[in-house]
PDB file of N, CA and C in Angstrom:
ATOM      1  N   UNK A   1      -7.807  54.793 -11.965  1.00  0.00           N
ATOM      2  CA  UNK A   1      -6.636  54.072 -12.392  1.00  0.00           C
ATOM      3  C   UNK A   1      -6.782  53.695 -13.863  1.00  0.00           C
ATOM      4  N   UNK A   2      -5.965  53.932 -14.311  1.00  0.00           N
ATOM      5  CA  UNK A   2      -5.489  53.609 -16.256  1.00  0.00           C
ATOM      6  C   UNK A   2      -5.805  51.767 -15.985  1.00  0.00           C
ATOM      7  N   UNK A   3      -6.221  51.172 -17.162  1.00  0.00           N
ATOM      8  CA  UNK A   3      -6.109  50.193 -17.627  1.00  0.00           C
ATOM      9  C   UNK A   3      -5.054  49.433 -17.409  1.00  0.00           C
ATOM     10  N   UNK A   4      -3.980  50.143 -18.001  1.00  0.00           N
ATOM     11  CA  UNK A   4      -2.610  49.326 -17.982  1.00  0.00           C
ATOM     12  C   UNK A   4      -2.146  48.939 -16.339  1.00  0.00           C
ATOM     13  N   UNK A   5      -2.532  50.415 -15.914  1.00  0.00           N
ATOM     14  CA  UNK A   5      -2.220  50.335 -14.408  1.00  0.00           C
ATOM     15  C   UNK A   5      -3.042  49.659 -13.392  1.00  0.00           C
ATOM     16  N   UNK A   6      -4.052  49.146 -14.267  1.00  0.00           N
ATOM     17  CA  UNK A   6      -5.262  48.083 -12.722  1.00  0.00           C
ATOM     18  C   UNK A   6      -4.612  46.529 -13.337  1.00  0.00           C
ATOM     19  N   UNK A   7      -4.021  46.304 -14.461  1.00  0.00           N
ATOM     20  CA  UNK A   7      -3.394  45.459 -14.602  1.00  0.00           C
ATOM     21  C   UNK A   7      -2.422  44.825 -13.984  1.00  0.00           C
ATOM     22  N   UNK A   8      -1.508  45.484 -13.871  1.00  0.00           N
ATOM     23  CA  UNK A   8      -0.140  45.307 -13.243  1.00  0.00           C
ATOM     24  C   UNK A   8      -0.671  45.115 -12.183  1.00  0.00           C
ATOM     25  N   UNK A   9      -1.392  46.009 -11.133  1.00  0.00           N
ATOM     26  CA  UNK A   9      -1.867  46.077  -9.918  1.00  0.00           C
ATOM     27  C   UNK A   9      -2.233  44.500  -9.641  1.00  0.00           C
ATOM     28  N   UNK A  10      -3.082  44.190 -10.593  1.00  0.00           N
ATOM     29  CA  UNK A  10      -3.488  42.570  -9.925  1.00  0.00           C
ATOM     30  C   UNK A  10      -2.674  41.540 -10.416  1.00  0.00           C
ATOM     31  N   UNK A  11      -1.759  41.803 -11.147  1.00  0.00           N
ATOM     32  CA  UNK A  11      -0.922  40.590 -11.673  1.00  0.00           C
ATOM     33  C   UNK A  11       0.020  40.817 -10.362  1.00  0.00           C
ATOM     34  N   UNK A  12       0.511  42.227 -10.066  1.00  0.00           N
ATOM     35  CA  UNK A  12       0.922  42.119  -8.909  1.00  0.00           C
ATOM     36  C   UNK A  12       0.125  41.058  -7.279  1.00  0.00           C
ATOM     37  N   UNK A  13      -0.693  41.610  -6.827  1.00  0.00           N
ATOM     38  CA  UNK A  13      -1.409  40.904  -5.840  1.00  0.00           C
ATOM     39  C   UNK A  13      -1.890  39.616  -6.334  1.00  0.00           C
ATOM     40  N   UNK A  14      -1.860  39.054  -7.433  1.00  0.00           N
ATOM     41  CA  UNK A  14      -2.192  37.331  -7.649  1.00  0.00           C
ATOM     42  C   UNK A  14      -0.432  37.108  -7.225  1.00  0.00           C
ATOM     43  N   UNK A  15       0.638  37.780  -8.308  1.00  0.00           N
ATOM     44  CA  UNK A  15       2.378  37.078  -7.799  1.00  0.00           C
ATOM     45  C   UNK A  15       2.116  36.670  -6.094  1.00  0.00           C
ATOM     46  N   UNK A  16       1.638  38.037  -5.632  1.00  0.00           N
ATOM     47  CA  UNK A  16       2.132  38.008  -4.329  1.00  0.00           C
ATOM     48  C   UNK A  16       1.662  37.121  -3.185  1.00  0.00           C
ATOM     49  N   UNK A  17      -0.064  36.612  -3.572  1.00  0.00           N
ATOM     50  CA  UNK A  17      -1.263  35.684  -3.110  1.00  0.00           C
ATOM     51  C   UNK A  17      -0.917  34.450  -3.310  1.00  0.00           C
ATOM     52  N   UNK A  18       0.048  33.855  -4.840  1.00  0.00           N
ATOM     53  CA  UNK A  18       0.292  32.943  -5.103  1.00  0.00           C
ATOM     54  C   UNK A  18       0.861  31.646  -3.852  1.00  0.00           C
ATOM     55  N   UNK A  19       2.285  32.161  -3.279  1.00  0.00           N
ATOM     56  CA  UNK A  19       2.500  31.188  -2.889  1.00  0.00           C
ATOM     57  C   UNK A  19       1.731  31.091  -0.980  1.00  0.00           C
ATOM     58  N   UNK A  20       1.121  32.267  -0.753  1.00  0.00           N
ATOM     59  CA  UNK A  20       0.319  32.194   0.022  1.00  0.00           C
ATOM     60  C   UNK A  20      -0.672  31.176   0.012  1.00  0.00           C
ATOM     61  N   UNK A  21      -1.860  30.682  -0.727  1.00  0.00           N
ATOM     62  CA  UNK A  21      -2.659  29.909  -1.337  1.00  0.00           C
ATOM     63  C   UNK A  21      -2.208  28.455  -1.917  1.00  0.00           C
ATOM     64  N   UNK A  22      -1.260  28.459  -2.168  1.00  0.00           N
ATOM     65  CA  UNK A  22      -0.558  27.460  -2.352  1.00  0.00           C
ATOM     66  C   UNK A  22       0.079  26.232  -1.001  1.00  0.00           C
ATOM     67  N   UNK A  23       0.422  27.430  -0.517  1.00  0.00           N
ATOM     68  CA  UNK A  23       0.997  26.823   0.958  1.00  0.00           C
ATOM     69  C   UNK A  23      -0.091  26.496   2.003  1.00  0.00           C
ATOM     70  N   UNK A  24      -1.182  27.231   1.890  1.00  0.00           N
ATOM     71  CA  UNK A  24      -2.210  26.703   2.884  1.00  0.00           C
ATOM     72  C   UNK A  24      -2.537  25.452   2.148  1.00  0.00           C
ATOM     73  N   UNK A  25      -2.860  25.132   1.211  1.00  0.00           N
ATOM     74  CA  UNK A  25      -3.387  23.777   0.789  1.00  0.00           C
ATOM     75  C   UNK A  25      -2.340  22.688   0.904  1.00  0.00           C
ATOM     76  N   UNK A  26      -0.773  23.139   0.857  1.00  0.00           N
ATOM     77  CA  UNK A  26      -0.112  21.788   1.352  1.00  0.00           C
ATOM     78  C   UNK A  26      -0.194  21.426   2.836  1.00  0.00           C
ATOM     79  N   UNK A  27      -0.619  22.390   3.501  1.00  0.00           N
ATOM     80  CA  UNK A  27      -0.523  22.806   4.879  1.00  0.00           C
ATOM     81  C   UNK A  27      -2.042  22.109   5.789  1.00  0.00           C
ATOM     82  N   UNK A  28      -2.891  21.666   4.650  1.00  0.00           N
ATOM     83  CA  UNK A  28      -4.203  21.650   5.684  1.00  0.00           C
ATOM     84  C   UNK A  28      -3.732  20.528   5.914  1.00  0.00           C
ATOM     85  N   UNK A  29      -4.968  20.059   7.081  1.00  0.00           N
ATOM     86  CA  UNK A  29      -4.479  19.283   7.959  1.00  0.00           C
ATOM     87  C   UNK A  29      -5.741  17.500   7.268  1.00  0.00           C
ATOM     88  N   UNK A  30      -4.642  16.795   7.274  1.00  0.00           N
ATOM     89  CA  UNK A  30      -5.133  15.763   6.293  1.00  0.00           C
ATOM     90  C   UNK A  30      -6.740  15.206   7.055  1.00  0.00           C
ATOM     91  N   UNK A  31      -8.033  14.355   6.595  1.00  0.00           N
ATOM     92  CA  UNK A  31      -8.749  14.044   7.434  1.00  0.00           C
ATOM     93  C   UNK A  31      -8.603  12.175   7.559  1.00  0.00           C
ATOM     94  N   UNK A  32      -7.144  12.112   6.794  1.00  0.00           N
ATOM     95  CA  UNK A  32      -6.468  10.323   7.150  1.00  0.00           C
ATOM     96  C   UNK A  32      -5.363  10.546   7.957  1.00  0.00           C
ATOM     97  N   UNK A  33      -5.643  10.269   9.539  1.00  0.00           N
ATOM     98  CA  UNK A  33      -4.715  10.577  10.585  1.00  0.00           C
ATOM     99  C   UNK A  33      -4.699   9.132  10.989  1.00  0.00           C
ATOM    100  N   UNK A  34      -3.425   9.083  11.409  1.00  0.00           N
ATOM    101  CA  UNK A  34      -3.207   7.670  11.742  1.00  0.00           C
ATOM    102  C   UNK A  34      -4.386   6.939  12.785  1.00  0.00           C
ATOM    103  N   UNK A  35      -4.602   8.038  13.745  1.00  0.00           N
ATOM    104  CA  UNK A  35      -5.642   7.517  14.576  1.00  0.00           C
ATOM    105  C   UNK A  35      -6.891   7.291  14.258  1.00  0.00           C
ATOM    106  N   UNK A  36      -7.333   7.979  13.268  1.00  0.00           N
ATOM    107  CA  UNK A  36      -8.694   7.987  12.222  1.00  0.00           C
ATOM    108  C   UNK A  36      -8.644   6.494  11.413  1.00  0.00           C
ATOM    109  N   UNK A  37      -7.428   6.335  10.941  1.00  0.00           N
ATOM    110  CA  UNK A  37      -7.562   5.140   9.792  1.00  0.00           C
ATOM    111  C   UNK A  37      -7.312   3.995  10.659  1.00  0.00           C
ATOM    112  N   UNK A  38      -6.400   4.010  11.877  1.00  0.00           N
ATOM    113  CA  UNK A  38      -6.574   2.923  12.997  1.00  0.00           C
ATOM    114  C   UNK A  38      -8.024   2.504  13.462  1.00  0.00           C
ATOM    115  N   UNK A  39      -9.141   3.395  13.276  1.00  0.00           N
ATOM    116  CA  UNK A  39     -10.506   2.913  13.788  1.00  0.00           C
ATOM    117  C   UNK A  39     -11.098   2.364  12.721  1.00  0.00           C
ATOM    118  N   UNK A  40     -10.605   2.265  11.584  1.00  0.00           N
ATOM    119  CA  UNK A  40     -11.821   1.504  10.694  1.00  0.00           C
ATOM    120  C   UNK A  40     -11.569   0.434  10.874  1.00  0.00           C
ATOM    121  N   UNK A  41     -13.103  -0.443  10.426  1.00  0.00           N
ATOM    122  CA  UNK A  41     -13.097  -1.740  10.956  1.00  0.00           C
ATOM    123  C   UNK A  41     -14.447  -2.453  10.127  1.00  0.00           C
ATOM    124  N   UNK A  42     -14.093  -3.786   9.001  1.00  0.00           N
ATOM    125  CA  UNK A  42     -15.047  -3.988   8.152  1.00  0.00           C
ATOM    126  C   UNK A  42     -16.241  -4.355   9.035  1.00  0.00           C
ATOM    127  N   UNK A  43     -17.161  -3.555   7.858  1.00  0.00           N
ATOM    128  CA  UNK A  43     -18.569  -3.811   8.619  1.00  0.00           C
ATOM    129  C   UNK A  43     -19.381  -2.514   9.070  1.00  0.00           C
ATOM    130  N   UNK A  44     -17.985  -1.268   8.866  1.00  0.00           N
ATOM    131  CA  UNK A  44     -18.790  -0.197   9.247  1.00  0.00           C
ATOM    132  C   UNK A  44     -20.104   0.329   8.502  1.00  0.00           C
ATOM    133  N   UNK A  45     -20.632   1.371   8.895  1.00  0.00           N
ATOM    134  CA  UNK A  45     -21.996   1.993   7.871  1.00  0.00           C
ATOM    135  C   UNK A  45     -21.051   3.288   7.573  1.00  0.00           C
ATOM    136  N   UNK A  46     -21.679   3.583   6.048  1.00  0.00           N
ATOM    137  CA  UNK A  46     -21.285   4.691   5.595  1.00  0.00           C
ATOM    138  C   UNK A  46     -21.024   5.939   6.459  1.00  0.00           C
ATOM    139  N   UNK A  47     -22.160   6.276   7.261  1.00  0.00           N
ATOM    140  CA  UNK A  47     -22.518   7.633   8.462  1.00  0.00           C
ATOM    141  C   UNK A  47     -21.022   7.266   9.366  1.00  0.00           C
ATOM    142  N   UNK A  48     -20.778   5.991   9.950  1.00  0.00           N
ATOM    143  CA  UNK A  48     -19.476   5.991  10.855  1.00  0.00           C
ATOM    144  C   UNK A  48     -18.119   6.509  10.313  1.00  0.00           C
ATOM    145  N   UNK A  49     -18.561   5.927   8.453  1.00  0.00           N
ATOM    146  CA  UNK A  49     -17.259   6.155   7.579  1.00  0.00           C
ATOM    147  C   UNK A  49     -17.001   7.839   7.782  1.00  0.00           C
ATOM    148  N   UNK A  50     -18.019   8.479   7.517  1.00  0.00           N
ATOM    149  CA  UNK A  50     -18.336   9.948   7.185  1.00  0.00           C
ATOM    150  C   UNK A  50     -18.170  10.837   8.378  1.00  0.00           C
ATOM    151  N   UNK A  51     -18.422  10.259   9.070  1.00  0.00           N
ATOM    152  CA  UNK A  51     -18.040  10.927  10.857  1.00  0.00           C
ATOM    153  C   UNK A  51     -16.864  10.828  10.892  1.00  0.00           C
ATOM    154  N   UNK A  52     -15.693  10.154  10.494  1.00  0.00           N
ATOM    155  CA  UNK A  52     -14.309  10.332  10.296  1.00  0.00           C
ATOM    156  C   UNK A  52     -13.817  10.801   9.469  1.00  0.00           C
ATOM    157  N   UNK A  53     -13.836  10.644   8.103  1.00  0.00           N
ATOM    158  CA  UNK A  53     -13.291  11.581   7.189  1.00  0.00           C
ATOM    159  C   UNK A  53     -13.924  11.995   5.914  1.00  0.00           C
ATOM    160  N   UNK A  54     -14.922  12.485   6.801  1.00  0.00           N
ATOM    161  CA  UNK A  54     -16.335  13.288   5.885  1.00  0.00           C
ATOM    162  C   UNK A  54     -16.470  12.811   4.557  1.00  0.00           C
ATOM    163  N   UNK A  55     -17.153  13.643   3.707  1.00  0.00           N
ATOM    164  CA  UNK A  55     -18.065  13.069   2.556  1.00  0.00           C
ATOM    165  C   UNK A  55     -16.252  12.744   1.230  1.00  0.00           C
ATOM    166  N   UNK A  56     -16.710  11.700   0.493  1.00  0.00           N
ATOM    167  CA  UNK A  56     -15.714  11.444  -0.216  1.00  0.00           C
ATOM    168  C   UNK A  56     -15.652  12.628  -1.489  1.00  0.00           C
ATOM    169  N   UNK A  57     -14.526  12.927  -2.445  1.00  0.00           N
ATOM    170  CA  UNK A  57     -14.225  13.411  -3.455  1.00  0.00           C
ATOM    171  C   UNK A  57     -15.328  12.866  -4.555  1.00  0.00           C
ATOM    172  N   UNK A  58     -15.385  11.512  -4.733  1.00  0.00           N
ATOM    173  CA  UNK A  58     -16.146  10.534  -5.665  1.00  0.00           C
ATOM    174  C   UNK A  58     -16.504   9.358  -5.037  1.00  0.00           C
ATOM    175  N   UNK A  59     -17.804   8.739  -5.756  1.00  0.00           N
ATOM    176  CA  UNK A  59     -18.500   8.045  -5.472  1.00  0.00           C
ATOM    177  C   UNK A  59     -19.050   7.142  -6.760  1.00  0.00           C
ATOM    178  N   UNK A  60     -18.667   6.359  -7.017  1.00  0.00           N
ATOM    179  CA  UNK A  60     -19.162   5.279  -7.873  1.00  0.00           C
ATOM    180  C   UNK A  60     -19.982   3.621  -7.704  1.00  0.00           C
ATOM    181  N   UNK A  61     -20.741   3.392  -8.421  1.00  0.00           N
ATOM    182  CA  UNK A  61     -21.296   2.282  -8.259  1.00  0.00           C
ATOM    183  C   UNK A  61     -20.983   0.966  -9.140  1.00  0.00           C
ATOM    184  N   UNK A  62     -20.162  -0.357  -8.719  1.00  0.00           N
ATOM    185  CA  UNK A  62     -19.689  -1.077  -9.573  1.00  0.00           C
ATOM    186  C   UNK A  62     -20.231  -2.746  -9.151  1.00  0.00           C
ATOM    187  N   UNK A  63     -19.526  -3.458  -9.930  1.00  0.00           N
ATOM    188  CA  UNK A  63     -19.157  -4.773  -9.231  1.00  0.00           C
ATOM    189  C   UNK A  63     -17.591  -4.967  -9.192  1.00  0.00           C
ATOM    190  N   UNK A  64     -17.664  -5.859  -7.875  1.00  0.00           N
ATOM    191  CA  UNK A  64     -16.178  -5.638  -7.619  1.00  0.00           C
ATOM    192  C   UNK A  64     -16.342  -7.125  -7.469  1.00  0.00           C
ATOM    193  N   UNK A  65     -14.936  -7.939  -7.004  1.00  0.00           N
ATOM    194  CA  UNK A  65     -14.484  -9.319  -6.769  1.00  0.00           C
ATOM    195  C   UNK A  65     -13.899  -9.964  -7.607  1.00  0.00           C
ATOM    196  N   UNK A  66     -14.063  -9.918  -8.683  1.00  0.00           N
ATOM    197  CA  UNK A  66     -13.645 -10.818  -9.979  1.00  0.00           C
ATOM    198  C   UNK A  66     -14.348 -12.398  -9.979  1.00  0.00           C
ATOM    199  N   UNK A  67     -13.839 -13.249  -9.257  1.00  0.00           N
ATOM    200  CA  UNK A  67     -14.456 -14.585  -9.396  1.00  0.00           C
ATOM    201  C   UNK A  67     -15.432 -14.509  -8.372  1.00  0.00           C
ATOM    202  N   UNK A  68     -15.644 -14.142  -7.398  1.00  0.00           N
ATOM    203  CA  UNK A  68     -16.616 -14.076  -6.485  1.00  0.00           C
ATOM    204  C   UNK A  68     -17.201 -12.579  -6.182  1.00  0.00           C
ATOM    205  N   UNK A  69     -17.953 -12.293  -7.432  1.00  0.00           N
ATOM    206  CA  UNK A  69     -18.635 -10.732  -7.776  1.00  0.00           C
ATOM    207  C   UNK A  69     -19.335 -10.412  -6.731  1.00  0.00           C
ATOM    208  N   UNK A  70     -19.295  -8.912  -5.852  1.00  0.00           N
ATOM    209  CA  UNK A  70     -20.644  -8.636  -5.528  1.00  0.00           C
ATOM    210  C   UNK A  70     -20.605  -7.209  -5.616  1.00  0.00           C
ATOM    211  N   UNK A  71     -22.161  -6.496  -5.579  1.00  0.00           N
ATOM    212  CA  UNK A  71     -22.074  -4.792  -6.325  1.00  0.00           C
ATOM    213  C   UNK A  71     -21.464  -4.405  -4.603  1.00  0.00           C
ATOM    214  N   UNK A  72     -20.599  -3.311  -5.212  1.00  0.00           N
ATOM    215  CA  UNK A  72     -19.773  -2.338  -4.236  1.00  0.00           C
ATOM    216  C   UNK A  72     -20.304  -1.058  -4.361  1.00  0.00           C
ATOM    217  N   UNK A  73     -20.220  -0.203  -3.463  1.00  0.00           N
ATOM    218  CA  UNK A  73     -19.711   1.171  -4.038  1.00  0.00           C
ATOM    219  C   UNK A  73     -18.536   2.066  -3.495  1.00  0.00           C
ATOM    220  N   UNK A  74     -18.096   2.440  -4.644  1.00  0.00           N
ATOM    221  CA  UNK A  74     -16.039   2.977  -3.855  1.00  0.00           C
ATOM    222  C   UNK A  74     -16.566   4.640  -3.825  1.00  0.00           C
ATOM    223  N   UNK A  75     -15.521   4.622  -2.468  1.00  0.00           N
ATOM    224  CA  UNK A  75     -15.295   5.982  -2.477  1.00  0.00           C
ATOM    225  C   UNK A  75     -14.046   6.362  -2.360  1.00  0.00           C
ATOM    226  N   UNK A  76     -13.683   7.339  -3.065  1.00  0.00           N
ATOM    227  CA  UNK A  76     -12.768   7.792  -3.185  1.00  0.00           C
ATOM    228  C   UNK A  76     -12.440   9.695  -2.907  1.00  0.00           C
ATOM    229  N   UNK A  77     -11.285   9.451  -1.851  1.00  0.00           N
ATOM    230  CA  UNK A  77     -11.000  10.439  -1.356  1.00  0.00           C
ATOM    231  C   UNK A  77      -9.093  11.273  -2.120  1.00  0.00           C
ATOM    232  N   UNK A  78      -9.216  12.365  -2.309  1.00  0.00           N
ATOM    233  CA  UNK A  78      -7.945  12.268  -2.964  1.00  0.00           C
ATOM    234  C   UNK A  78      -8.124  12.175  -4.470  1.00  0.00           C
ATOM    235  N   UNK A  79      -6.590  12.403  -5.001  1.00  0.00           N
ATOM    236  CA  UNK A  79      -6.965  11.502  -6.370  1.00  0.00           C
ATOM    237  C   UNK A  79      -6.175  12.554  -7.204  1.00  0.00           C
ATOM    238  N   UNK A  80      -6.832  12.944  -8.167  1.00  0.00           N
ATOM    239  CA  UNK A  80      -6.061  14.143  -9.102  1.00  0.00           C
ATOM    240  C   UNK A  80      -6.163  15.097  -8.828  1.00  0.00           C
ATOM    241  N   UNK A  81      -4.864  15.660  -8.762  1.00  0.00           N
ATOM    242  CA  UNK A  81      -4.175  17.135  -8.086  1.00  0.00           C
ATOM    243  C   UNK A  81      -3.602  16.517  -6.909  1.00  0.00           C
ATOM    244  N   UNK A  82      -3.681  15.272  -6.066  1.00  0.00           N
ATOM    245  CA  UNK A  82      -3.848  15.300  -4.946  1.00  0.00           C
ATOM    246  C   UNK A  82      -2.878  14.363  -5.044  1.00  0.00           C
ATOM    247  N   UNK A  83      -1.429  14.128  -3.819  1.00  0.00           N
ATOM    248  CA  UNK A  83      -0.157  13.251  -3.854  1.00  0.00           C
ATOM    249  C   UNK A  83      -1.240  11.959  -3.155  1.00  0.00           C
ATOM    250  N   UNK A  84      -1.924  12.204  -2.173  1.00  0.00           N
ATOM    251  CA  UNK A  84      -2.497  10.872  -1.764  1.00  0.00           C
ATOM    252  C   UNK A  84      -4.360  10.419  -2.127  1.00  0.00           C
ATOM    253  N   UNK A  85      -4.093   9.369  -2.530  1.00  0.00           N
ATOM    254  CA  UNK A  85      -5.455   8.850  -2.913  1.00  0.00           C
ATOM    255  C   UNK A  85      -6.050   7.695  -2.007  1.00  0.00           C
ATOM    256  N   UNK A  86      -6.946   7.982  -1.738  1.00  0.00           N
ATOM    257  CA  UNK A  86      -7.729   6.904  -0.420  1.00  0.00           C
ATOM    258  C   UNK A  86      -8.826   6.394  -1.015  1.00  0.00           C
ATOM    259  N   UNK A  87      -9.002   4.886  -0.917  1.00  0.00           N
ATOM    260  CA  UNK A  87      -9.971   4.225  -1.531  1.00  0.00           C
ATOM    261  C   UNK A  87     -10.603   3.377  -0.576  1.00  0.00           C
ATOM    262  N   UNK A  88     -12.488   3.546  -0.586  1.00  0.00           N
ATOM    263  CA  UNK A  88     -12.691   2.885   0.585  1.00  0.00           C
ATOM    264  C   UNK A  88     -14.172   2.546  -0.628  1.00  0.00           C
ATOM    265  N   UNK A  89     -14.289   0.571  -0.111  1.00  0.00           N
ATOM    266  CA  UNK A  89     -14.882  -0.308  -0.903  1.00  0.00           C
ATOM    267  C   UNK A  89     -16.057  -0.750   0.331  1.00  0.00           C
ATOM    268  N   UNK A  90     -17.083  -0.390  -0.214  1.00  0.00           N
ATOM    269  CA  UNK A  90     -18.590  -0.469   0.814  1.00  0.00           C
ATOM    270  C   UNK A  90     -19.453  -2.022  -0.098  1.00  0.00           C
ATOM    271  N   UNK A  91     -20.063  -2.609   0.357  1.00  0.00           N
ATOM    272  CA  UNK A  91     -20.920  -3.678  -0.139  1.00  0.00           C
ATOM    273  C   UNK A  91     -22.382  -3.194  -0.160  1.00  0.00           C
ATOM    274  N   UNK A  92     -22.873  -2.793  -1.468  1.00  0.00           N
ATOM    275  CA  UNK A  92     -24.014  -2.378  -1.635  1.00  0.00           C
ATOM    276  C   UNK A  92     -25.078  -3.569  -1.325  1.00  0.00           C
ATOM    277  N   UNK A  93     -25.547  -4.916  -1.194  1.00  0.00           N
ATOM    278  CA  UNK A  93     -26.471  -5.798  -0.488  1.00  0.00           C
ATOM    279  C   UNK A  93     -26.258  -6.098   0.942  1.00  0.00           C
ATOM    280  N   UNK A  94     -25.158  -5.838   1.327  1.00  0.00           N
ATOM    281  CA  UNK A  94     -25.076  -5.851   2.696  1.00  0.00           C
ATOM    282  C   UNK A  94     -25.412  -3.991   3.616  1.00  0.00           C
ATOM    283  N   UNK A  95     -26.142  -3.534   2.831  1.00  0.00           N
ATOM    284  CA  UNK A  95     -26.604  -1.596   3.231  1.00  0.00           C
ATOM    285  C   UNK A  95     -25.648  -1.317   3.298  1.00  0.00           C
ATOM    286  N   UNK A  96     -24.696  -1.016   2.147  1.00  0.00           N
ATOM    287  CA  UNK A  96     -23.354  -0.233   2.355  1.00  0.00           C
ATOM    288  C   UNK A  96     -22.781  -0.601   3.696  1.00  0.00           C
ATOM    289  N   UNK A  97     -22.101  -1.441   4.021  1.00  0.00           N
ATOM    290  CA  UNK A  97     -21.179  -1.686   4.572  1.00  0.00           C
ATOM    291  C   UNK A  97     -19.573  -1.726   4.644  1.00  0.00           C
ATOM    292  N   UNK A  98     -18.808  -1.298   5.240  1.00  0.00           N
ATOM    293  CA  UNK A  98     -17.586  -1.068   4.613  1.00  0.00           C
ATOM    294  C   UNK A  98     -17.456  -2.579   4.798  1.00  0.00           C
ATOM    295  N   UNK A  99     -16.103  -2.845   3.636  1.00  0.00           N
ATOM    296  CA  UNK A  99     -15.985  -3.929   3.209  1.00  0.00           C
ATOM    297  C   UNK A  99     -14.496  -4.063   3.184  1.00  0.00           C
ATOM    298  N   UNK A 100     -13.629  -3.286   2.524  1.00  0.00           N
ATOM    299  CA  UNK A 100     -12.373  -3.327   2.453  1.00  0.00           C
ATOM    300  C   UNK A 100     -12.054  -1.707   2.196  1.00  0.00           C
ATOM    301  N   UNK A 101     -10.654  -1.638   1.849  1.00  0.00           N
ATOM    302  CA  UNK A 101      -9.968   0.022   2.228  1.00  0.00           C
ATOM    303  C   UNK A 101      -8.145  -0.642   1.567  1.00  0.00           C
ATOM    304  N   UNK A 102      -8.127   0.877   0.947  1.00  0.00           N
ATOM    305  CA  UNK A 102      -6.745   1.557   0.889  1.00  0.00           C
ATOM    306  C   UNK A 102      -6.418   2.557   1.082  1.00  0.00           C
ATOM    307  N   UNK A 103      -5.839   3.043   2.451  1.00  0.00           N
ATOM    308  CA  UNK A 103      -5.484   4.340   3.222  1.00  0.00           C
ATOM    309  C   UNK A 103      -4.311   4.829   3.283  1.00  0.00           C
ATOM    310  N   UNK A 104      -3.792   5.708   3.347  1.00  0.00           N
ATOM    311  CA  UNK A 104      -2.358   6.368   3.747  1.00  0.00           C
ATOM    312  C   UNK A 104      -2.167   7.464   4.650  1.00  0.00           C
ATOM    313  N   UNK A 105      -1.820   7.329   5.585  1.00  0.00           N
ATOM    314  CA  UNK A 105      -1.630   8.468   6.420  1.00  0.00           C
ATOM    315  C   UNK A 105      -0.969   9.586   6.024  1.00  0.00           C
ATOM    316  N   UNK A 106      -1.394  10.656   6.387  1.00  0.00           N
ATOM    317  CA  UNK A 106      -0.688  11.900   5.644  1.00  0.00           C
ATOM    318  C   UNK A 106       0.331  12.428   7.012  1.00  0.00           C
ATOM    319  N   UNK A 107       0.342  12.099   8.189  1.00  0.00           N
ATOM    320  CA  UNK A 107       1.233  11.961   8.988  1.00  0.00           C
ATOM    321  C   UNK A 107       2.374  10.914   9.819  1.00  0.00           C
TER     322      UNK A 107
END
């Protein structure tokens, strides 16, 4: 095949892959189901967090509270590229414990 012609060829099959690939990713199936985010409950351990909606996007280490500080660490699921962002706030002196949450069901 000519140059010009393995060109076209794949600009063809990316046009055609496009909205294929596209549509499976609006299509997967979210891991914040109403029944999933109905079971959290402060106090969990990370492993319970993760057994429901597996390992996060990001992971940071902060202090959180404002007047009554203590170190956290957030995870964050979602985010850029992504219409829904899930934020879940663990208490690093209490062994990562979940602590608080902002969830949205994708159903």
């Amino acid at each position: 095949m000519k140059q010009s012609s393995l060109n076209v060829y794949r600009a063809s099959v990316l046009a055609l892959m496009a909205p294929i690939l596209i549509g499976c990713e609006a299509t997967a199936p979210s891991r914040f189901t109403t029944e999933n985010i109905s079971l959290l409950r402060q106090g969990m351990t990370v492993l319970e967090v993760e057994k429901l909606f597996g390992s996060p996007d990001s992971i940071r280490r902060t202090v959180c509270g404002g007047d009554r500080p203590w170190d956290c660490e957030i995870w964050t699921y979602g985010g850029r590229g992504s219409y829904l962002r899930n934020v879940l706030w663990f208490s690093v002196r209490d062994g990562r414990v979940l602590n608080q949450w902002d969830v949205t069901s994708a159903r």
